[in-house]
Protein backbone atom coordinates (compact mmCIF):
# COMPACT_ATOMS: atom_id res chain seq x y z
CA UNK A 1 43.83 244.87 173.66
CA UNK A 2 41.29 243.55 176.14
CA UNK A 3 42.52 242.56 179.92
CA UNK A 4 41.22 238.96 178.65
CA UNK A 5 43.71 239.38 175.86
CA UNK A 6 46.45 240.28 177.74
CA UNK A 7 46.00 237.46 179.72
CA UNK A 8 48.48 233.69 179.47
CA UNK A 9 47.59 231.01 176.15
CA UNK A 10 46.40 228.66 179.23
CA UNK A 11 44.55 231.06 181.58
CA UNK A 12 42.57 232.09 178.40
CA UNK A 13 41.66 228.13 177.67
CA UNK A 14 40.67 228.01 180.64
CA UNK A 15 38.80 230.95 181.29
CA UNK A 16 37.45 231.60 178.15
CA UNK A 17 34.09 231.26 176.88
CA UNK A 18 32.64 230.51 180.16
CA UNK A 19 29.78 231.61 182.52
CA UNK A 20 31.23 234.73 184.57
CA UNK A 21 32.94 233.35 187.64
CA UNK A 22 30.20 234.53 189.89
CA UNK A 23 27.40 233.13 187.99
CA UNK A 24 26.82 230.67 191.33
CA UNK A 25 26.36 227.85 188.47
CA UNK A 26 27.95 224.71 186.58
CA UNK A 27 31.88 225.63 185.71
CA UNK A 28 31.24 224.43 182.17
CA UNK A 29 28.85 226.07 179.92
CA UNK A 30 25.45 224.51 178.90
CA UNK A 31 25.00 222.52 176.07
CA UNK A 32 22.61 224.08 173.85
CA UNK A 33 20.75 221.35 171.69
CA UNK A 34 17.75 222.41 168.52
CA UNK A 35 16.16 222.84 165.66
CA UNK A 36 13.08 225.25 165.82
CA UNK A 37 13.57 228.09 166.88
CA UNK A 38 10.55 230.23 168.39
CA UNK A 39 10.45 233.94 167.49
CA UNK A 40 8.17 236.49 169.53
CA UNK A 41 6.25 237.76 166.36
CA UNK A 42 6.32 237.11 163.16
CA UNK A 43 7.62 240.94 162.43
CA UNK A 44 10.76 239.59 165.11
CA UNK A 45 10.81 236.45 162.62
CA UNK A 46 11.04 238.27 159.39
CA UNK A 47 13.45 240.84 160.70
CA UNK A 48 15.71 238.29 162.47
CA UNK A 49 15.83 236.51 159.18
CA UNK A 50 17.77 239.07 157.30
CA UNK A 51 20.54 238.90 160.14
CA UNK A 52 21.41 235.41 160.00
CA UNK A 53 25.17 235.64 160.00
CA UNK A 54 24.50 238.09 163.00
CA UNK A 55 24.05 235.75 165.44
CA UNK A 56 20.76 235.83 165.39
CA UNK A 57 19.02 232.63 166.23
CA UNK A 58 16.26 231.65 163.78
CA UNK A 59 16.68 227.93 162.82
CA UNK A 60 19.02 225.66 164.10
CA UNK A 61 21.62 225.17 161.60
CA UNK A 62 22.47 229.19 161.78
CA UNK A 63 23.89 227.79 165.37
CA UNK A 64 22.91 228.63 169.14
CA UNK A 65 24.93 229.48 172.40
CA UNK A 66 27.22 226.09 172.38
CA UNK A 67 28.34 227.08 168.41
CA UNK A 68 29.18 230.73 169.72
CA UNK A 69 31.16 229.71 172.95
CA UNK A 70 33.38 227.51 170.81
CA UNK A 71 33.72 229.87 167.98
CA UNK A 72 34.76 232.89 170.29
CA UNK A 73 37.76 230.21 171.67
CA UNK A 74 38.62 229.48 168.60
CA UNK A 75 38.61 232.95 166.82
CA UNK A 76 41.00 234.55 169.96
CA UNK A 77 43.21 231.18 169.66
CA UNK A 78 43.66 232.03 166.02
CA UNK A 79 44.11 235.62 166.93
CA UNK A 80 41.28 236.60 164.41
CA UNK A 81 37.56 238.19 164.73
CA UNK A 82 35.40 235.82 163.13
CA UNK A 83 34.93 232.04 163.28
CA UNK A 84 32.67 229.62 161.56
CA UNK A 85 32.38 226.23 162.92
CA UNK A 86 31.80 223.23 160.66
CA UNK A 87 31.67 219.39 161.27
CA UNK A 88 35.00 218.52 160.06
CA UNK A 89 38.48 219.32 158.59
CA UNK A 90 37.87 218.89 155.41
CA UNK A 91 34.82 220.83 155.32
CA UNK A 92 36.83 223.45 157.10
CA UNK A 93 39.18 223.61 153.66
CA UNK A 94 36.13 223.30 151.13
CA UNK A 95 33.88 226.15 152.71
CA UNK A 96 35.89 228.55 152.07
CA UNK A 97 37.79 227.67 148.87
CA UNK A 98 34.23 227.86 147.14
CA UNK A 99 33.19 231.29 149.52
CA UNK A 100 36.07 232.74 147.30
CA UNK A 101 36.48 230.75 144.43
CA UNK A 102 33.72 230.77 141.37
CA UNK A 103 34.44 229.50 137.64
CA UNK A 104 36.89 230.90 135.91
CA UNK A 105 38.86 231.07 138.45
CA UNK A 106 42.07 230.35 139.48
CA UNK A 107 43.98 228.44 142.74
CA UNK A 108 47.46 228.22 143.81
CA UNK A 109 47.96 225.32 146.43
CA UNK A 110 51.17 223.93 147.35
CA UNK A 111 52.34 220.20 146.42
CA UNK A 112 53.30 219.21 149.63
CA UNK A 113 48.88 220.03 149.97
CA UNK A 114 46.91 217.47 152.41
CA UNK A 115 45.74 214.33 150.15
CA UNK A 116 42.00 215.59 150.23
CA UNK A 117 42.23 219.33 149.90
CA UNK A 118 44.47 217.87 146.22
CA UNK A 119 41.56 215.58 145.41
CA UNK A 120 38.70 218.31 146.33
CA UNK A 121 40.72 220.66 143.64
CA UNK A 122 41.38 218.09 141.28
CA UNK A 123 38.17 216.67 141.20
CA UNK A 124 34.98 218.67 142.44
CA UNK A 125 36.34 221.83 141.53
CA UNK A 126 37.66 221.33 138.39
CA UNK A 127 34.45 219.86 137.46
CA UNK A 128 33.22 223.76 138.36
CA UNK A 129 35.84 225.18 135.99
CA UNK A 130 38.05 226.15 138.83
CA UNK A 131 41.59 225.35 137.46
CA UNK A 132 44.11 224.76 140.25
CA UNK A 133 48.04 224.68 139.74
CA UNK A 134 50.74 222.83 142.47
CA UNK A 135 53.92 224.90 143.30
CA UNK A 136 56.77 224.04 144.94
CA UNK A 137 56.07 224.85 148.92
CA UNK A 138 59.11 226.01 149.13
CA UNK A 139 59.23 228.41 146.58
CA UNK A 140 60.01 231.83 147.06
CA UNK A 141 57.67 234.59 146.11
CA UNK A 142 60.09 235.82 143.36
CA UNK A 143 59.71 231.55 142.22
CA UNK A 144 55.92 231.70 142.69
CA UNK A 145 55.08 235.04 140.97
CA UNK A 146 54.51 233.67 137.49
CA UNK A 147 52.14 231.25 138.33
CA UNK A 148 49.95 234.54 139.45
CA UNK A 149 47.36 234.86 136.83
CA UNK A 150 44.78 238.01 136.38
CA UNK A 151 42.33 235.68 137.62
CA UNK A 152 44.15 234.15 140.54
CA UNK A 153 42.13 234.84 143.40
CA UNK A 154 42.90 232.03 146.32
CA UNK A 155 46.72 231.32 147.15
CA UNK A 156 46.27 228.21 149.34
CA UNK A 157 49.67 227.78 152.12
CA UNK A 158 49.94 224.82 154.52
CA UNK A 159 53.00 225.38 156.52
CA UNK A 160 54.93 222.51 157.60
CA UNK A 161 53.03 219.97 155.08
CA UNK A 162 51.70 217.51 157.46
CA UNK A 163 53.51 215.11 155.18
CA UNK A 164 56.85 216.26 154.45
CA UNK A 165 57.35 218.86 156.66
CA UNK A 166 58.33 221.68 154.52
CA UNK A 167 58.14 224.93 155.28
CA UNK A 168 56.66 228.10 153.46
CA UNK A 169 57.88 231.37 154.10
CA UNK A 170 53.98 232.81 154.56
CA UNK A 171 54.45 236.45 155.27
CA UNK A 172 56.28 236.72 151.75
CA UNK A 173 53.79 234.49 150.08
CA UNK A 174 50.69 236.15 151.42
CA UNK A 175 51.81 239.92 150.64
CA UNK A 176 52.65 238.39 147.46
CA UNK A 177 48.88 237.10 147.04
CA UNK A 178 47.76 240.39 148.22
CA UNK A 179 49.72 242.53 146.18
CA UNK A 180 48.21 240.25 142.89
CA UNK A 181 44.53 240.91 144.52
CA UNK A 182 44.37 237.24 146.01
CA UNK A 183 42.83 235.94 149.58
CA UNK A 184 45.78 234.39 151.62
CA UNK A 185 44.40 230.95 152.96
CA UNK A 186 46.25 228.99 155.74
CA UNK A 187 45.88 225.24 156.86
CA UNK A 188 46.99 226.01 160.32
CA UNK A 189 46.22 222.72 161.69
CA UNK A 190 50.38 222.08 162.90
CA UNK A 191 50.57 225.81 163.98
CA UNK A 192 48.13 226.14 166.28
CA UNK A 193 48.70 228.53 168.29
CA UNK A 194 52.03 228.24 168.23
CA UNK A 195 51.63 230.40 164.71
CA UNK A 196 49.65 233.43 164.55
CA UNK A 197 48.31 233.27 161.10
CA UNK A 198 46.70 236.98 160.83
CA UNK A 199 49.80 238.73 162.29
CA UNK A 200 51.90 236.94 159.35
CA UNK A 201 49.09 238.56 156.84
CA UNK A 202 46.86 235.55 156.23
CA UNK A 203 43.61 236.17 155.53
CA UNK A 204 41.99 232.88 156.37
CA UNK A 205 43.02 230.32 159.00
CA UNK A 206 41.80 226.88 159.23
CA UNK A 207 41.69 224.58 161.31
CA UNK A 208 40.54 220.86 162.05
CA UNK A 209 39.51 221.33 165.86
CA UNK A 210 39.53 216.91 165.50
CA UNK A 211 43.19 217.37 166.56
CA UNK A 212 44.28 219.56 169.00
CA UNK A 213 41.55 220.99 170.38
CA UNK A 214 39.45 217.77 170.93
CA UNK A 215 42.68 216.37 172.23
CA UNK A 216 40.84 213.01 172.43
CA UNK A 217 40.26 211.68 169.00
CA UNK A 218 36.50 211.05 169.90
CA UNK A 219 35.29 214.35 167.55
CA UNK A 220 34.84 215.51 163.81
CA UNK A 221 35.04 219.17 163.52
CA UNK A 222 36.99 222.14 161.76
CA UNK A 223 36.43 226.09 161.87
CA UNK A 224 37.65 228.73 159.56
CA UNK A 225 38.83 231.94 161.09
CA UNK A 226 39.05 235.70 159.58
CA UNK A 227 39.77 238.85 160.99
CA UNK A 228 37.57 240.55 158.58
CA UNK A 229 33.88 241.60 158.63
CA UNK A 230 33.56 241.00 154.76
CA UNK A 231 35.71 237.50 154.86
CA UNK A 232 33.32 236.23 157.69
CA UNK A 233 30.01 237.36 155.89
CA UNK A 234 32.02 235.11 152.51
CA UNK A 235 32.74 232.24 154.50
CA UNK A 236 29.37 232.73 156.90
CA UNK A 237 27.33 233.06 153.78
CA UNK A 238 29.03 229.73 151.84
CA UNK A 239 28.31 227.68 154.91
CA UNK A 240 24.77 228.36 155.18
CA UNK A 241 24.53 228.09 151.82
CA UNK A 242 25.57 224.60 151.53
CA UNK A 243 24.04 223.49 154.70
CA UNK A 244 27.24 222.48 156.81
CA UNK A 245 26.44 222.07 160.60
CA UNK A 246 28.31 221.36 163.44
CA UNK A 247 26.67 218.83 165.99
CA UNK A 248 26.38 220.96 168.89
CA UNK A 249 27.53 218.04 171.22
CA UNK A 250 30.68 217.92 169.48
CA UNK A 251 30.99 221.91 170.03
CA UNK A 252 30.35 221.10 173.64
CA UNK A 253 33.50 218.65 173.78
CA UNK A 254 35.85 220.67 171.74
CA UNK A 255 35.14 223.04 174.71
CA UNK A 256 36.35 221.07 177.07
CA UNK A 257 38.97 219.57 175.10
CA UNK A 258 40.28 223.09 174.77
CA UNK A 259 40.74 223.81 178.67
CA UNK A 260 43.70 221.07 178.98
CA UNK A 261 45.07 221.78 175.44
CA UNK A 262 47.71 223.81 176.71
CA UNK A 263 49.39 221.57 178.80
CA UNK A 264 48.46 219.01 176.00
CA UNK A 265 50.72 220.71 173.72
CA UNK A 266 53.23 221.92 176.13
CA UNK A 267 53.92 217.95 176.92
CA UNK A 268 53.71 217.02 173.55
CA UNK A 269 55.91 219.07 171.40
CA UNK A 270 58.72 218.17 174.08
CA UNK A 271 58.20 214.43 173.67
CA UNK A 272 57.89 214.98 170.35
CA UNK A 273 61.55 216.53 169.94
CA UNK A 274 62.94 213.59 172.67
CA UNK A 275 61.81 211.11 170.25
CA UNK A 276 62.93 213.06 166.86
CA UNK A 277 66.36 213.69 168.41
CA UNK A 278 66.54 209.87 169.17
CA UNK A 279 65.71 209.14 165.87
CA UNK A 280 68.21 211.12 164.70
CA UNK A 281 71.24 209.01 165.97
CA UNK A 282 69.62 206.02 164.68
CA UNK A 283 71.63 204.25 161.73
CA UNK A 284 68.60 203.15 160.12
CA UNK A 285 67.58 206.65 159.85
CA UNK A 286 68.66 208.75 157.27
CA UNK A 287 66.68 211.91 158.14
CA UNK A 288 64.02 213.31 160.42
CA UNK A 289 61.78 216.11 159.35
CA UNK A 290 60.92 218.34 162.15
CA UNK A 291 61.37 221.93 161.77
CA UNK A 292 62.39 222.82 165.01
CA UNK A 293 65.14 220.51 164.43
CA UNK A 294 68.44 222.74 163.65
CA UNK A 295 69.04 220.57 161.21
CA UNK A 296 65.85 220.56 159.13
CA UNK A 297 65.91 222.81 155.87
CA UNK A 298 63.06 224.86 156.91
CA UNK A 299 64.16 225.65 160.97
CA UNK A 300 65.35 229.24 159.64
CA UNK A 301 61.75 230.13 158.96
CA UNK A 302 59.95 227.76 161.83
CA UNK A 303 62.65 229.28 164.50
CA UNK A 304 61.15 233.22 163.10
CA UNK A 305 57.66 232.29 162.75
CA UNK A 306 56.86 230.11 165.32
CA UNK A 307 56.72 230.06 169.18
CA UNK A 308 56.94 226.33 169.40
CA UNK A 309 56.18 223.17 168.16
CA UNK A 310 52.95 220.36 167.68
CA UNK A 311 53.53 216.60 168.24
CA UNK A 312 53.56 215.14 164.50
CA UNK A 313 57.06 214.80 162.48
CA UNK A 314 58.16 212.20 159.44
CA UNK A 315 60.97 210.04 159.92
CA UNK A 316 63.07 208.99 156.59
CA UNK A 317 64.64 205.46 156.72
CA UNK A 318 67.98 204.73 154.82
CA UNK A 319 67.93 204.27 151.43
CA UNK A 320 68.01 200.42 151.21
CA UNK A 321 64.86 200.01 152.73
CA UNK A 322 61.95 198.88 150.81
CA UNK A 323 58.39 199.84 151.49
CA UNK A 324 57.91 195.87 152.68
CA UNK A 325 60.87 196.81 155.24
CA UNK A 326 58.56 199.97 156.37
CA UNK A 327 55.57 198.08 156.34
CA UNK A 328 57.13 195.42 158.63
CA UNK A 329 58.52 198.39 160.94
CA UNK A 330 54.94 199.96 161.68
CA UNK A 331 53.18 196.55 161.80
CA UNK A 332 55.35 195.72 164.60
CA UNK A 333 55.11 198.80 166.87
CA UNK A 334 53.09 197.81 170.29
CA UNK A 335 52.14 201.56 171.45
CA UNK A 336 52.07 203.32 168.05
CA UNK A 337 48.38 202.87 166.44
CA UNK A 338 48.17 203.06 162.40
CA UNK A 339 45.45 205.96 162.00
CA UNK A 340 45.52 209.05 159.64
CA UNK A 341 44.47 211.68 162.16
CA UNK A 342 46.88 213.07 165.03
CA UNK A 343 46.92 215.87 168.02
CA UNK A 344 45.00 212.93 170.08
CA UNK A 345 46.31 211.69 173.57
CA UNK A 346 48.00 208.34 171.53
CA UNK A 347 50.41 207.92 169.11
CA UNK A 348 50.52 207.08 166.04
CA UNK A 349 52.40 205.76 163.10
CA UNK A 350 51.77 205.66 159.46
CA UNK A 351 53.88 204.66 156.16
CA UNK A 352 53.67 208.04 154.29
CA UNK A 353 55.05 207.32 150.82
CA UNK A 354 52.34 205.66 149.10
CA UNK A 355 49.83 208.01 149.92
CA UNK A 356 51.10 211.08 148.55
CA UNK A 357 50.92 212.34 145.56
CA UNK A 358 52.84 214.87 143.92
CA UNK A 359 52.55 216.89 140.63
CA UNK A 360 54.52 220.12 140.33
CA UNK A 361 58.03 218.56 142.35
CA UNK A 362 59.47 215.17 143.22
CA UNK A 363 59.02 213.42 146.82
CA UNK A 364 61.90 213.67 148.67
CA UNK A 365 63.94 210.33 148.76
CA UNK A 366 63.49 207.89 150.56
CA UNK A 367 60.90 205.55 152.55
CA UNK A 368 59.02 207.61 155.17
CA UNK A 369 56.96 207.26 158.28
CA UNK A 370 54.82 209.87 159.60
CA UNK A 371 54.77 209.99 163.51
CA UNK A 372 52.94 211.49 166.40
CA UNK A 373 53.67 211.66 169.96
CA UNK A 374 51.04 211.01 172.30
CA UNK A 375 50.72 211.14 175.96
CA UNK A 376 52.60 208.27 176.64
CA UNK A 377 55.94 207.91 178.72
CA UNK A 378 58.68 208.91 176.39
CA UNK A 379 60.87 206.10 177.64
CA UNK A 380 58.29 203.30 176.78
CA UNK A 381 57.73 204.96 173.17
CA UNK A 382 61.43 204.93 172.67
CA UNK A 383 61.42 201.35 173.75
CA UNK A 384 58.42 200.36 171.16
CA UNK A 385 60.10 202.30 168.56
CA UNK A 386 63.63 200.23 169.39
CA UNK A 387 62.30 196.95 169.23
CA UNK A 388 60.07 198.03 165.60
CA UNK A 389 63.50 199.21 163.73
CA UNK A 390 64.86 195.71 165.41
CA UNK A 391 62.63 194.49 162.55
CA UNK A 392 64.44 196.23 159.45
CA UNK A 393 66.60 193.75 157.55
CA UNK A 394 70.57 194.18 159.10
């Protein structure tokens, strides 16, 4: 372990990736904008070439100096020792499911999945002859063995599900995919940082840097993170080979997105249990799913895996509410925008029932609401949210 290493989560935001202190220069790095890049000879050209996941700079799209800085955060966020940044979440999830998946093979991704990771498996890659099966996220590895088939070779995990909230038991699921000769893949999106996906045995980490890390909701980006040589030359080598790019700008403000992201999450996930625990007592509510909630079915594992908590929980209304009734109660929050992304500065609601689908198990009951807790005052969200459920039918 470096002395960097051993340093504080927000001391290495802060410091990290950035010009040594006594550079006598700007406090931010430079942003690094191109396309050609100009070799010395054209020996240096054709040698440089055959070390393009090296770091080597020979076009633009193999990345420069602003790619690198942002990568390094990110990789020693994720605890890993490889990243590859790409220009959005969902490309973050499709590089490398086909860096490890080819036809013929198999997938194992959990129902509770993110809406497009389901449709990329359901649609593009079955088209490639890559068959993929749903299990029950909350199956145990003795449940999810016999879906294992000889060629099985990606077990997908996403742990909460950023819909339902339920919780995988990863360490036992990934040394299950290892000991069937499958790559362990983690949407670790919620977890950040808060979850250390290659201590629990995960072999790939991804993340949609939109969220946290921009902090703003002004970016598109993702990265996927190994702690392999050969896993980073897969997932290097599928990103270059299907042109994904990162806009360099963009790198530049996840940068500086990342700096404050501490406190950002610090202030968060405790407005975000103020608000859940509110919620709780509320007769119109009949549940709220937040694992670090003692009452949520999957604290036990979130209170063992996990240092803390992110900003975005689901709220399930009473039974006699109809979707109209939900509709009516998001329509009429003040503070709360109606937007699919989250980990931004503002809040945000959204209906969650009729946009999820599920194939292997049954939705849990009930109308639901997906929310995340901004920056705001917690007393003026509590407020919006009282006079929104003011709305429901008495």
């Amino acid at each position: 372990m470096t002395e960097e290493t051993k340093r504080g989560f927000a001391t290495r935001l802060t410091h990290g990736s950035r010009p040594p202190v006594r550079s006598h220069g700007f406090v931010n790095p430079p942003l690094h904008r191109g396309s050609t890049v100009l070799q010395p000879s054209v020996a240096d050209r054709l040698a440089n070439a055959k070390r393009r996941f090296e770091r080597v700079m020979t076009y633009g799209t193999a990345g420069g100096p602003t790619h690198y800085a942002l990568e390094d955060m990110v990789a020693q966020i994720e605890g890993g020792s490889h990243c590859t940044i790409v220009g959005t979440g969902l490309a973050a999830i499709a590089v490398p499911l086909l860096a490890f998946l080819k036809a013929g093979d198999h997938c194992l991704m959990p129902d509770s999945v993110y809406g497009p990771a389901r449709a990329l498996a359901e649609g593009m890659l079955a088209g490639w002859n890559i068959e993929t099966t749903f299990y029950d996220p909350t199956a145990t590895p003795e449940a999810l063995a016999p879906l294992f088939r000889p060629n099985t070779r990606v077990l997908y995990l996403e742990s909460p599900g950023t819909h339902t909230f339920e919780m995988q038991d990863v360490p036992a699921l990934a040394a299950l995919a290892h000991a069937r000769g499958a790559v362990a893949m983690l949407d670790n999106t919620w977890g950040i940082h808060h979850f250390q996906p290659f201590a629990k045995g995960c072999d790939v980490s991804i993340q949609a840097l939109t969220k946290y890390v921009g902090g703003h909701s002004d970016i598109l980006l993702g990265s996927i993170t190994v702690n392999t040589e050969a896993h980073h030359l897969a997932v290097r080598g599928a990103a270059s080979a299907m042109g994904h790019y990162a806009s360099p700008d963009d790198c530049w403000l996840a940068l500086r997105g990342a700096r404050t992201m501490a406190v950002r999450l610090a202030h968060q996930e405790a407005a975000a249990l103020e608000v859940a625990r509110w919620l709780q007592a509320r007769p119109e509510v009949a549940a709220v799913r937040h694992p670090a909630l003692p009452e949520d079915p999957g604290h036990a594992i979130w209170k063992r895996d996990f240092t803390g908590a992110c900003s975005l929980f689901g709220v399930v209304f009473q039974p006699r509410y109809t979707e109209g009734d939900i509709f009516r109660f998001v329509d009429g929050l003040k503070l709360f925008g109606i937007g699919a992304s989250w980990g931004g500065y503002e809040s945000l609601a959204l209906p969650t029932n009729p946009a999820i689908t599920r194939s292997a198990t049954r939705m849990p009951a009930g109308q639901g609401v997906r929310l995340h807790i901004g920056l705001e005052d917690v007393a003026d969200l509590v407020a919006d949210l009282e006079q929104g459920l003011a709305l429901l039918p008495r």
